[in-house]
N, C-alpha and C. Protein backbone atom coordinates (compact mmCIF):
# COMPACT_ATOMS: atom_id res chain seq x y z
N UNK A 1 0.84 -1.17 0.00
CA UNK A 1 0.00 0.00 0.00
C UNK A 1 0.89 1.24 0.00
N UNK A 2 0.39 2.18 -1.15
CA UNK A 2 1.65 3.43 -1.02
C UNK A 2 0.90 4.50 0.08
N UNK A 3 1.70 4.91 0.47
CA UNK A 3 1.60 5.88 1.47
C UNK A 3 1.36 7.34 0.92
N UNK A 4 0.61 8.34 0.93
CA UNK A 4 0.16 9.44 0.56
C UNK A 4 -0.08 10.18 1.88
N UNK A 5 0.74 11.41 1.45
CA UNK A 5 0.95 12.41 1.98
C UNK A 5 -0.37 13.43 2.10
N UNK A 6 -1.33 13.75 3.29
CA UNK A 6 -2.56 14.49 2.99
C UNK A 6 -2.43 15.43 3.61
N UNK A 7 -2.38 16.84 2.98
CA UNK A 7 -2.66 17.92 3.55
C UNK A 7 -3.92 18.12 4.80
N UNK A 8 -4.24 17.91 6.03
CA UNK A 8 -5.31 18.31 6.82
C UNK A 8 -5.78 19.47 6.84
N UNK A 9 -5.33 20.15 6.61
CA UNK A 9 -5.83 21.71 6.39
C UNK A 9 -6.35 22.08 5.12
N UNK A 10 -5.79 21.37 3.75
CA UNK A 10 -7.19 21.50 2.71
C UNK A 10 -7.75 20.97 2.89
N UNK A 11 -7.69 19.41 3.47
CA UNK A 11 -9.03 18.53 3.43
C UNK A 11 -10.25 19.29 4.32
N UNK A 12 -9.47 19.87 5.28
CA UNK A 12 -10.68 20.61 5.93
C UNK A 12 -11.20 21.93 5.26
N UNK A 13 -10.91 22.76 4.46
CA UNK A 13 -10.79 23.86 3.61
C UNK A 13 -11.81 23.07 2.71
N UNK A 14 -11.43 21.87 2.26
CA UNK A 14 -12.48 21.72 1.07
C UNK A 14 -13.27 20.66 1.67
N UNK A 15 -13.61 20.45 2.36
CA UNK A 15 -14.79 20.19 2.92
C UNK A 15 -15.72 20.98 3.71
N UNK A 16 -14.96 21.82 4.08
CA UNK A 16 -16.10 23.07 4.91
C UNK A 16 -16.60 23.52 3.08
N UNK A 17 -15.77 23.92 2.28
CA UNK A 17 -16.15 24.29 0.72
C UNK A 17 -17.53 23.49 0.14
N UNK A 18 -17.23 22.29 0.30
CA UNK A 18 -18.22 21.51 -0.26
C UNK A 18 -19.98 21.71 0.64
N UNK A 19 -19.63 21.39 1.30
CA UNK A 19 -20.48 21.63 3.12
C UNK A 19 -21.17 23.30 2.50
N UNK A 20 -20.22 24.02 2.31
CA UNK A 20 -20.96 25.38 2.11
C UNK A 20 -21.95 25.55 0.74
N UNK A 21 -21.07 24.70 -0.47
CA UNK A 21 -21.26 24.97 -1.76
C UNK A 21 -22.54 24.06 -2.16
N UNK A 22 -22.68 23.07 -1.02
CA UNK A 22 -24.11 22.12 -1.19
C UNK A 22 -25.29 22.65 -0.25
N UNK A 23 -25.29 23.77 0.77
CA UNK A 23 -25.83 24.10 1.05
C UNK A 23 -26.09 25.72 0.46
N UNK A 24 -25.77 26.03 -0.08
CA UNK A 24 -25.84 27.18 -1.46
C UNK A 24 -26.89 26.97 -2.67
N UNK A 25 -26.19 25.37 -3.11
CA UNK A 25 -26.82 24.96 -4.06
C UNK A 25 -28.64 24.62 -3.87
N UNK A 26 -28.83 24.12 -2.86
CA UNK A 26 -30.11 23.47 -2.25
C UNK A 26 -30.56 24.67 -1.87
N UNK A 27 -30.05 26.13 -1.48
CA UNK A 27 -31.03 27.60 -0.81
C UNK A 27 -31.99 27.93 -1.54
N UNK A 28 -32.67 28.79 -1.40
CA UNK A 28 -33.83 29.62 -2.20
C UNK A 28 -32.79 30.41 -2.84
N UNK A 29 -31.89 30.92 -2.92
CA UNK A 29 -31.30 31.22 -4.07
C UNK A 29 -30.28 30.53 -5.18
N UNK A 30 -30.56 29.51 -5.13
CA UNK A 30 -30.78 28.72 -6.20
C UNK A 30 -31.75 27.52 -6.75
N UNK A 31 -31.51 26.32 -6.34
CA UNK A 31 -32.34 25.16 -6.76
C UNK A 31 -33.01 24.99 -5.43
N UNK A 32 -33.61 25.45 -4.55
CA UNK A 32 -33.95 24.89 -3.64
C UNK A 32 -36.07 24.58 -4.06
N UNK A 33 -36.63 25.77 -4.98
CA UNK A 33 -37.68 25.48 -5.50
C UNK A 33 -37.72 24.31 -6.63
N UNK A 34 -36.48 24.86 -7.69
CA UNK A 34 -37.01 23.74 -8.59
C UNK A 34 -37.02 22.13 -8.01
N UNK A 35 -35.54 22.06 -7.02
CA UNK A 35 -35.54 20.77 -6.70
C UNK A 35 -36.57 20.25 -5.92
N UNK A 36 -37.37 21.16 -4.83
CA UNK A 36 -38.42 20.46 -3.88
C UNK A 36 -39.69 20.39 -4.71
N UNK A 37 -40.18 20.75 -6.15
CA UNK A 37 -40.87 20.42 -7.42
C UNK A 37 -41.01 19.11 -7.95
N UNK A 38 -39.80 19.31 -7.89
CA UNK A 38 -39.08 17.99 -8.68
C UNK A 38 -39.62 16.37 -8.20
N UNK A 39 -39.53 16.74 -6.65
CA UNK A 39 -40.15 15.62 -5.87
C UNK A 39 -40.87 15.54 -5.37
N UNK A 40 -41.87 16.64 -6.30
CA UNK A 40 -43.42 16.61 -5.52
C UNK A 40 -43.45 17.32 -4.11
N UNK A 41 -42.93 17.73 -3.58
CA UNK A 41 -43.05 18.97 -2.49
C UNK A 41 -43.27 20.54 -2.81
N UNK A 42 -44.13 20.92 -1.82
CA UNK A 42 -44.38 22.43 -1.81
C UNK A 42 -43.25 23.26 -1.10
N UNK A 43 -42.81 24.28 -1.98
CA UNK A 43 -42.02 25.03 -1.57
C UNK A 43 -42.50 25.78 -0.34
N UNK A 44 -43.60 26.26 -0.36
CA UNK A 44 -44.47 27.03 0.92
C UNK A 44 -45.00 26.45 2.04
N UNK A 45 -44.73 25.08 1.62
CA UNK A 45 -45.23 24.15 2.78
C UNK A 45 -43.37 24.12 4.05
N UNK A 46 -42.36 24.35 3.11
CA UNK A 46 -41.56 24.05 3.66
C UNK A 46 -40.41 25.52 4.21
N UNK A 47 -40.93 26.27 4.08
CA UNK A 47 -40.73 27.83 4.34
C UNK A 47 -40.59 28.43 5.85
N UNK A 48 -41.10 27.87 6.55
CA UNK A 48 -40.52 27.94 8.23
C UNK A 48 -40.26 27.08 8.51
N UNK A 49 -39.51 25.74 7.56
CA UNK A 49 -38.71 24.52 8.38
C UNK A 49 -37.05 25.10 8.48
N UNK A 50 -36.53 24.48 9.52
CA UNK A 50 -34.88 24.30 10.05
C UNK A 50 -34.56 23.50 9.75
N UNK A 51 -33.55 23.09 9.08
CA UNK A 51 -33.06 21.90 8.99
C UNK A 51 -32.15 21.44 10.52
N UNK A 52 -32.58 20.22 10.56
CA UNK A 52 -31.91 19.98 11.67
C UNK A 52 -30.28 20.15 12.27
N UNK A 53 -29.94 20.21 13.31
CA UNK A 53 -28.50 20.26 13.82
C UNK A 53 -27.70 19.04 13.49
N UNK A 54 -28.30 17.95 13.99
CA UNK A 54 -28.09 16.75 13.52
C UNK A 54 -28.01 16.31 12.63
N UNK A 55 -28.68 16.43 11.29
CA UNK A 55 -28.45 16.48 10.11
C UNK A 55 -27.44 17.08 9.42
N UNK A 56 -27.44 18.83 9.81
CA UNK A 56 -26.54 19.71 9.06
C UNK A 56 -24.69 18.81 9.56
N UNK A 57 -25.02 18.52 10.77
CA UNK A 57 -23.64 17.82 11.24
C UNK A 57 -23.24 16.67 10.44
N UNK A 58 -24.06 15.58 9.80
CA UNK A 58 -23.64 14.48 9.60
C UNK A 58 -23.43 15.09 8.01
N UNK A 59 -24.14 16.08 7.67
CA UNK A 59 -23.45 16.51 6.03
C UNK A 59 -22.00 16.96 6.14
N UNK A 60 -21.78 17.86 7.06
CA UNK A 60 -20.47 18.25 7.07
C UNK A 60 -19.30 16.91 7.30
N UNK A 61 -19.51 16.24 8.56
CA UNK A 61 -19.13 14.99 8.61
C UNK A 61 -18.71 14.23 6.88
N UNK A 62 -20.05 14.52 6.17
CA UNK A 62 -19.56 13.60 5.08
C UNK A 62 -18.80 14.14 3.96
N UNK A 63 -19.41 15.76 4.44
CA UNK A 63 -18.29 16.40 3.31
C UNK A 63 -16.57 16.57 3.82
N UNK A 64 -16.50 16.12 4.75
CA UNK A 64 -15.25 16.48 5.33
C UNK A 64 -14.41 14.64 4.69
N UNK A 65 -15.11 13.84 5.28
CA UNK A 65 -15.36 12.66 4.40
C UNK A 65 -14.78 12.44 3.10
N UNK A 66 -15.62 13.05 2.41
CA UNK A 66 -15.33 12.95 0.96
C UNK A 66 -14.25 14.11 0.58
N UNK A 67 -13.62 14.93 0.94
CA UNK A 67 -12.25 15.47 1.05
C UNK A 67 -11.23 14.83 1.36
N UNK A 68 -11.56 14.21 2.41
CA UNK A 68 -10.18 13.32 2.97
C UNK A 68 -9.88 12.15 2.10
N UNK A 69 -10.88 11.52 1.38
CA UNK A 69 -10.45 10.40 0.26
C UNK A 69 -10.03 10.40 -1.06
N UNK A 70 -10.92 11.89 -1.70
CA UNK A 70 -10.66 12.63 -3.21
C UNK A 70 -9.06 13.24 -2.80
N UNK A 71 -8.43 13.43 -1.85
CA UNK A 71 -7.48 13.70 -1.70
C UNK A 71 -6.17 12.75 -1.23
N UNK A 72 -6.65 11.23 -0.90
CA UNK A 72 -5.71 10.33 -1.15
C UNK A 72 -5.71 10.33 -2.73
N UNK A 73 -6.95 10.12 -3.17
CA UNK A 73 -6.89 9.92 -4.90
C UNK A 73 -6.41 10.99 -6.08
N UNK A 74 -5.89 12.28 -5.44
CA UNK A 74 -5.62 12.96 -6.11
C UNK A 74 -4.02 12.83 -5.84
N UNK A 75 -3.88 12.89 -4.64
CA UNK A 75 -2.51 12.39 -3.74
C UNK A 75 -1.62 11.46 -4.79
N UNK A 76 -2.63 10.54 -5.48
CA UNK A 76 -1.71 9.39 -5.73
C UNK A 76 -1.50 9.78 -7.08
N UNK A 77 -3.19 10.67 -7.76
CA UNK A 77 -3.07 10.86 -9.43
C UNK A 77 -2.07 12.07 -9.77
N UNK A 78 -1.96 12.42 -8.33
CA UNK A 78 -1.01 13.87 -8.74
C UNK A 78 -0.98 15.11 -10.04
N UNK A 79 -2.03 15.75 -10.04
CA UNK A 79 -1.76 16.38 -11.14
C UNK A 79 -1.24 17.62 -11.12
N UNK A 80 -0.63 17.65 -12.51
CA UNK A 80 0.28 18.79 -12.59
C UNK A 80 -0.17 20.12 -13.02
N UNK A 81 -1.42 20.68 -13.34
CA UNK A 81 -1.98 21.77 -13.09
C UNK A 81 -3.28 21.80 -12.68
N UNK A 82 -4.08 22.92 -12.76
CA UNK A 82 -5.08 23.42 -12.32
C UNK A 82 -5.96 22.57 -13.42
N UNK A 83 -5.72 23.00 -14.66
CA UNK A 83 -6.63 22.11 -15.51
C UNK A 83 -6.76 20.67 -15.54
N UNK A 84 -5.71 20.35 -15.14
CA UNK A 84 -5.46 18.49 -15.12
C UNK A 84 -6.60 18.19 -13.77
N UNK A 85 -6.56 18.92 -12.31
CA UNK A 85 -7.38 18.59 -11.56
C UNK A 85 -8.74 18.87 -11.32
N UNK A 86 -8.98 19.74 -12.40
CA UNK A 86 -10.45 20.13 -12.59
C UNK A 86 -10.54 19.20 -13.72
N UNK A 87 -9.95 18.48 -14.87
CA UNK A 87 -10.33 17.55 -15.58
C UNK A 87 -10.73 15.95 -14.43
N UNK A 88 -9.81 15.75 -13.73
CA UNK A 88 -10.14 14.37 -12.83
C UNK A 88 -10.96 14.94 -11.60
N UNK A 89 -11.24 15.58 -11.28
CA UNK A 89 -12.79 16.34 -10.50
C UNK A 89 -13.95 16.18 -11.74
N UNK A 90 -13.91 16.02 -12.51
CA UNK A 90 -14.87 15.33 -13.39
C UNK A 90 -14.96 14.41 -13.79
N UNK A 91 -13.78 13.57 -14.08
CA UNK A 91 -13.88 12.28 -14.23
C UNK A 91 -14.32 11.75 -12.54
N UNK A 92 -13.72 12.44 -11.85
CA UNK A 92 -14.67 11.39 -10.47
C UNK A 92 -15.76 11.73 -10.69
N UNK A 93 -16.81 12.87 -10.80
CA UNK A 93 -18.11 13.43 -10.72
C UNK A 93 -18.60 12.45 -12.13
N UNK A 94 -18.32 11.78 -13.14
CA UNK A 94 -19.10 11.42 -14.10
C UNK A 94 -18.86 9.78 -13.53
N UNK A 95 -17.63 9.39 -13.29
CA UNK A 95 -17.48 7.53 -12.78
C UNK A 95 -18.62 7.38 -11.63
N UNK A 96 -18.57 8.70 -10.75
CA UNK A 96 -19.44 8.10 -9.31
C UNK A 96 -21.41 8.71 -9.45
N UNK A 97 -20.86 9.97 -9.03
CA UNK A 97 -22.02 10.44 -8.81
C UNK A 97 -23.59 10.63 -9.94
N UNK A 98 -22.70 10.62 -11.53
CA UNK A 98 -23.88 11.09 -12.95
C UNK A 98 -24.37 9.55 -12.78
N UNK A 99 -23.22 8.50 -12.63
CA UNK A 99 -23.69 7.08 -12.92
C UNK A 99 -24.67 6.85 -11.68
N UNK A 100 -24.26 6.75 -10.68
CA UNK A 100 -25.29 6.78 -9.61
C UNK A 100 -27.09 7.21 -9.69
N UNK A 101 -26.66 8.20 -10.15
CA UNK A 101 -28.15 9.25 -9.89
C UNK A 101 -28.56 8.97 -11.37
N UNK A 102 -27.92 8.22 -12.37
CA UNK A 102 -28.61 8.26 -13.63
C UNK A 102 -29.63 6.55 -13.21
N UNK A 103 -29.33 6.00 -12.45
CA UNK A 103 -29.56 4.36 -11.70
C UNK A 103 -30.27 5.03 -11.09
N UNK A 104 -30.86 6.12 -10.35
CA UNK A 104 -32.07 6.65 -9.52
C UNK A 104 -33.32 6.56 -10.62
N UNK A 105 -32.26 7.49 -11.20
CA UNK A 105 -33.64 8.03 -12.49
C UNK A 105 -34.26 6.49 -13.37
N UNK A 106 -33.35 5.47 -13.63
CA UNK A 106 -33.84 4.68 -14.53
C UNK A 106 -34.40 3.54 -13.34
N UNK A 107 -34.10 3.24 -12.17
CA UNK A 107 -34.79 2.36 -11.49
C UNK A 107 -35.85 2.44 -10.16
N UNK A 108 -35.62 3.71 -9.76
CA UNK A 108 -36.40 4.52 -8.37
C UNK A 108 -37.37 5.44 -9.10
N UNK A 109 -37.01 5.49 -9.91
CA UNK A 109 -38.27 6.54 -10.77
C UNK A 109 -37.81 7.75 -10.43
N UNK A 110 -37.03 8.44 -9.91
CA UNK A 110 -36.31 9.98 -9.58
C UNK A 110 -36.83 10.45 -10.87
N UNK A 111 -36.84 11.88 -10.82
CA UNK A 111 -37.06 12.52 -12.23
C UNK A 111 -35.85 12.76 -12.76
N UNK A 112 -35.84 13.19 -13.86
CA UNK A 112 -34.80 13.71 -14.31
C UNK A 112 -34.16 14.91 -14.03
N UNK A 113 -35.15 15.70 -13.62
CA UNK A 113 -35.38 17.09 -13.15
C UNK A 113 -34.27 17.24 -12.00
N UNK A 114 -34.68 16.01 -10.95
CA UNK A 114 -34.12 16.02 -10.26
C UNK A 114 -32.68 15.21 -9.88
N UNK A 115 -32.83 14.49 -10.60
CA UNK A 115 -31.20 14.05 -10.83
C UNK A 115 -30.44 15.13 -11.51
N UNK A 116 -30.86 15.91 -12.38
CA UNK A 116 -29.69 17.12 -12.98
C UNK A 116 -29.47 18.08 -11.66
N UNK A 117 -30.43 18.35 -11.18
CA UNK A 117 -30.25 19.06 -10.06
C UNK A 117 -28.84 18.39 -8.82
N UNK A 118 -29.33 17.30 -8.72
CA UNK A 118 -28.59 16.60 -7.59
C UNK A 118 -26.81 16.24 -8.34
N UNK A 119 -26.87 15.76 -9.51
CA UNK A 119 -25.66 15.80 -10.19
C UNK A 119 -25.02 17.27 -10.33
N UNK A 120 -25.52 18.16 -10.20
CA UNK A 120 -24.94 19.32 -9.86
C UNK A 120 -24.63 19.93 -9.62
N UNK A 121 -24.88 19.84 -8.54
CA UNK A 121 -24.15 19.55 -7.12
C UNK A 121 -23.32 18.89 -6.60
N UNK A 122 -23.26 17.90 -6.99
CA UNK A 122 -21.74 17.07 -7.15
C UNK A 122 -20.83 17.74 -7.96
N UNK A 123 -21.14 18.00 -9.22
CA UNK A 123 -20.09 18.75 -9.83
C UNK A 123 -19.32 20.20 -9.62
N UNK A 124 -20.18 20.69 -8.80
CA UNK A 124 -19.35 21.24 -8.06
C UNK A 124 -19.19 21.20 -6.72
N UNK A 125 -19.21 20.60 -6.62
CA UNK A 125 -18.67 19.96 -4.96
C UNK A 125 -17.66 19.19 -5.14
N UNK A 126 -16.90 18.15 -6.42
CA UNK A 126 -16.07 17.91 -6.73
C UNK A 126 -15.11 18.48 -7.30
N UNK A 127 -15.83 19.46 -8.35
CA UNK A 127 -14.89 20.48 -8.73
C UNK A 127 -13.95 21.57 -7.71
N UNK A 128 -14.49 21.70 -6.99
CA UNK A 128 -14.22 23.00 -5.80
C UNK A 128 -12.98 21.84 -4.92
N UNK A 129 -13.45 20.59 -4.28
CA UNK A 129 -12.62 19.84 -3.68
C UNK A 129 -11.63 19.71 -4.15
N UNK A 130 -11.35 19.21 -5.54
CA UNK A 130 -9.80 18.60 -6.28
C UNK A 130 -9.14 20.13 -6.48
N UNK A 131 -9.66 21.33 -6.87
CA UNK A 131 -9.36 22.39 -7.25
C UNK A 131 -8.75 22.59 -5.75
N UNK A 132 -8.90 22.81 -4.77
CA UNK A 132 -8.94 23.43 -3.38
C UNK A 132 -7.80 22.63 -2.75
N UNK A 133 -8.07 21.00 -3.02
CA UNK A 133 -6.67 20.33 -2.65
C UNK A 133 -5.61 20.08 -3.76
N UNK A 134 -5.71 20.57 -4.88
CA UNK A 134 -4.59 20.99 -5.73
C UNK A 134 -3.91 22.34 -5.37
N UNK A 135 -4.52 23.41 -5.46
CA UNK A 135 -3.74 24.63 -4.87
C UNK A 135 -3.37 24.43 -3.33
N UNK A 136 -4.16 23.76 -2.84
CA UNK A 136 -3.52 23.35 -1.37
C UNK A 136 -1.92 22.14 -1.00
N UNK A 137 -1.85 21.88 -2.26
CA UNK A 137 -0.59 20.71 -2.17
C UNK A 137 0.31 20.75 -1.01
């Protein structure tokens, strides 16, 4: 097993990033109507809810998560610029997450609506991570 060297301080940098950039993405100023549409929920029904403490914790948890591993894997793919790691921040976002959520849409019945939404969020939540622990080397 090779040993990789991980910055802790981007992994945490780009996971608070991701953590922020998925809770951005999901606000009322952006997808937070079309996506609660998407799955048959009322936006006005859901307008004085909190999201829970407990919840918001175990996202960060996972975005901190998924920093610490995209960054053994970048660790090992090493790339040599900015464009090379925003190219493999997409190749992870199309191997994991498009294939994933495209298996929602064709077997859970997800809409489509809402899988573009949710894949889009991945993409930049991956993008921002490999970008964040590349300039962080």
């Amino acid at each position: 097993m090779l040993h990789i060297e991980v910055n802790l301080v981007a992994v945490l940098v780009a996971g608070v990033a991701a953590f922020v950039l998925g809770w951005l993405w999901y606000s009322p100023l952006l997808f937070m109507k079309p996506w609660l549409h998407s799955r048959g929920l009322d936006p006005a029904s859901m307008a004085g809810m909190k999201m829970p403490v407990g919840k918001m914790a175990g996202e960060l948890l996972r975005c901190l998560v998924l920093a610490f591993f995209v960054a053994h894997i970048v660790g090992e793919y090493s790339p040599k610029t900015w464009m090379a790691a925003a190219h493999f921040g997409i190749f992870l976002w199309v191997t994991f997450p498009v294939l994933i959520y495209w298996g929602t849409a064709l077997w859970e019945n997800h809409s489509w609506k809402t899988v573009a939404i949710d894949a889009g969020d991945w993409l930049v939540k991956l993008l921002a991570v490999t970008l964040i622990l590349f300039f962080m080397k």
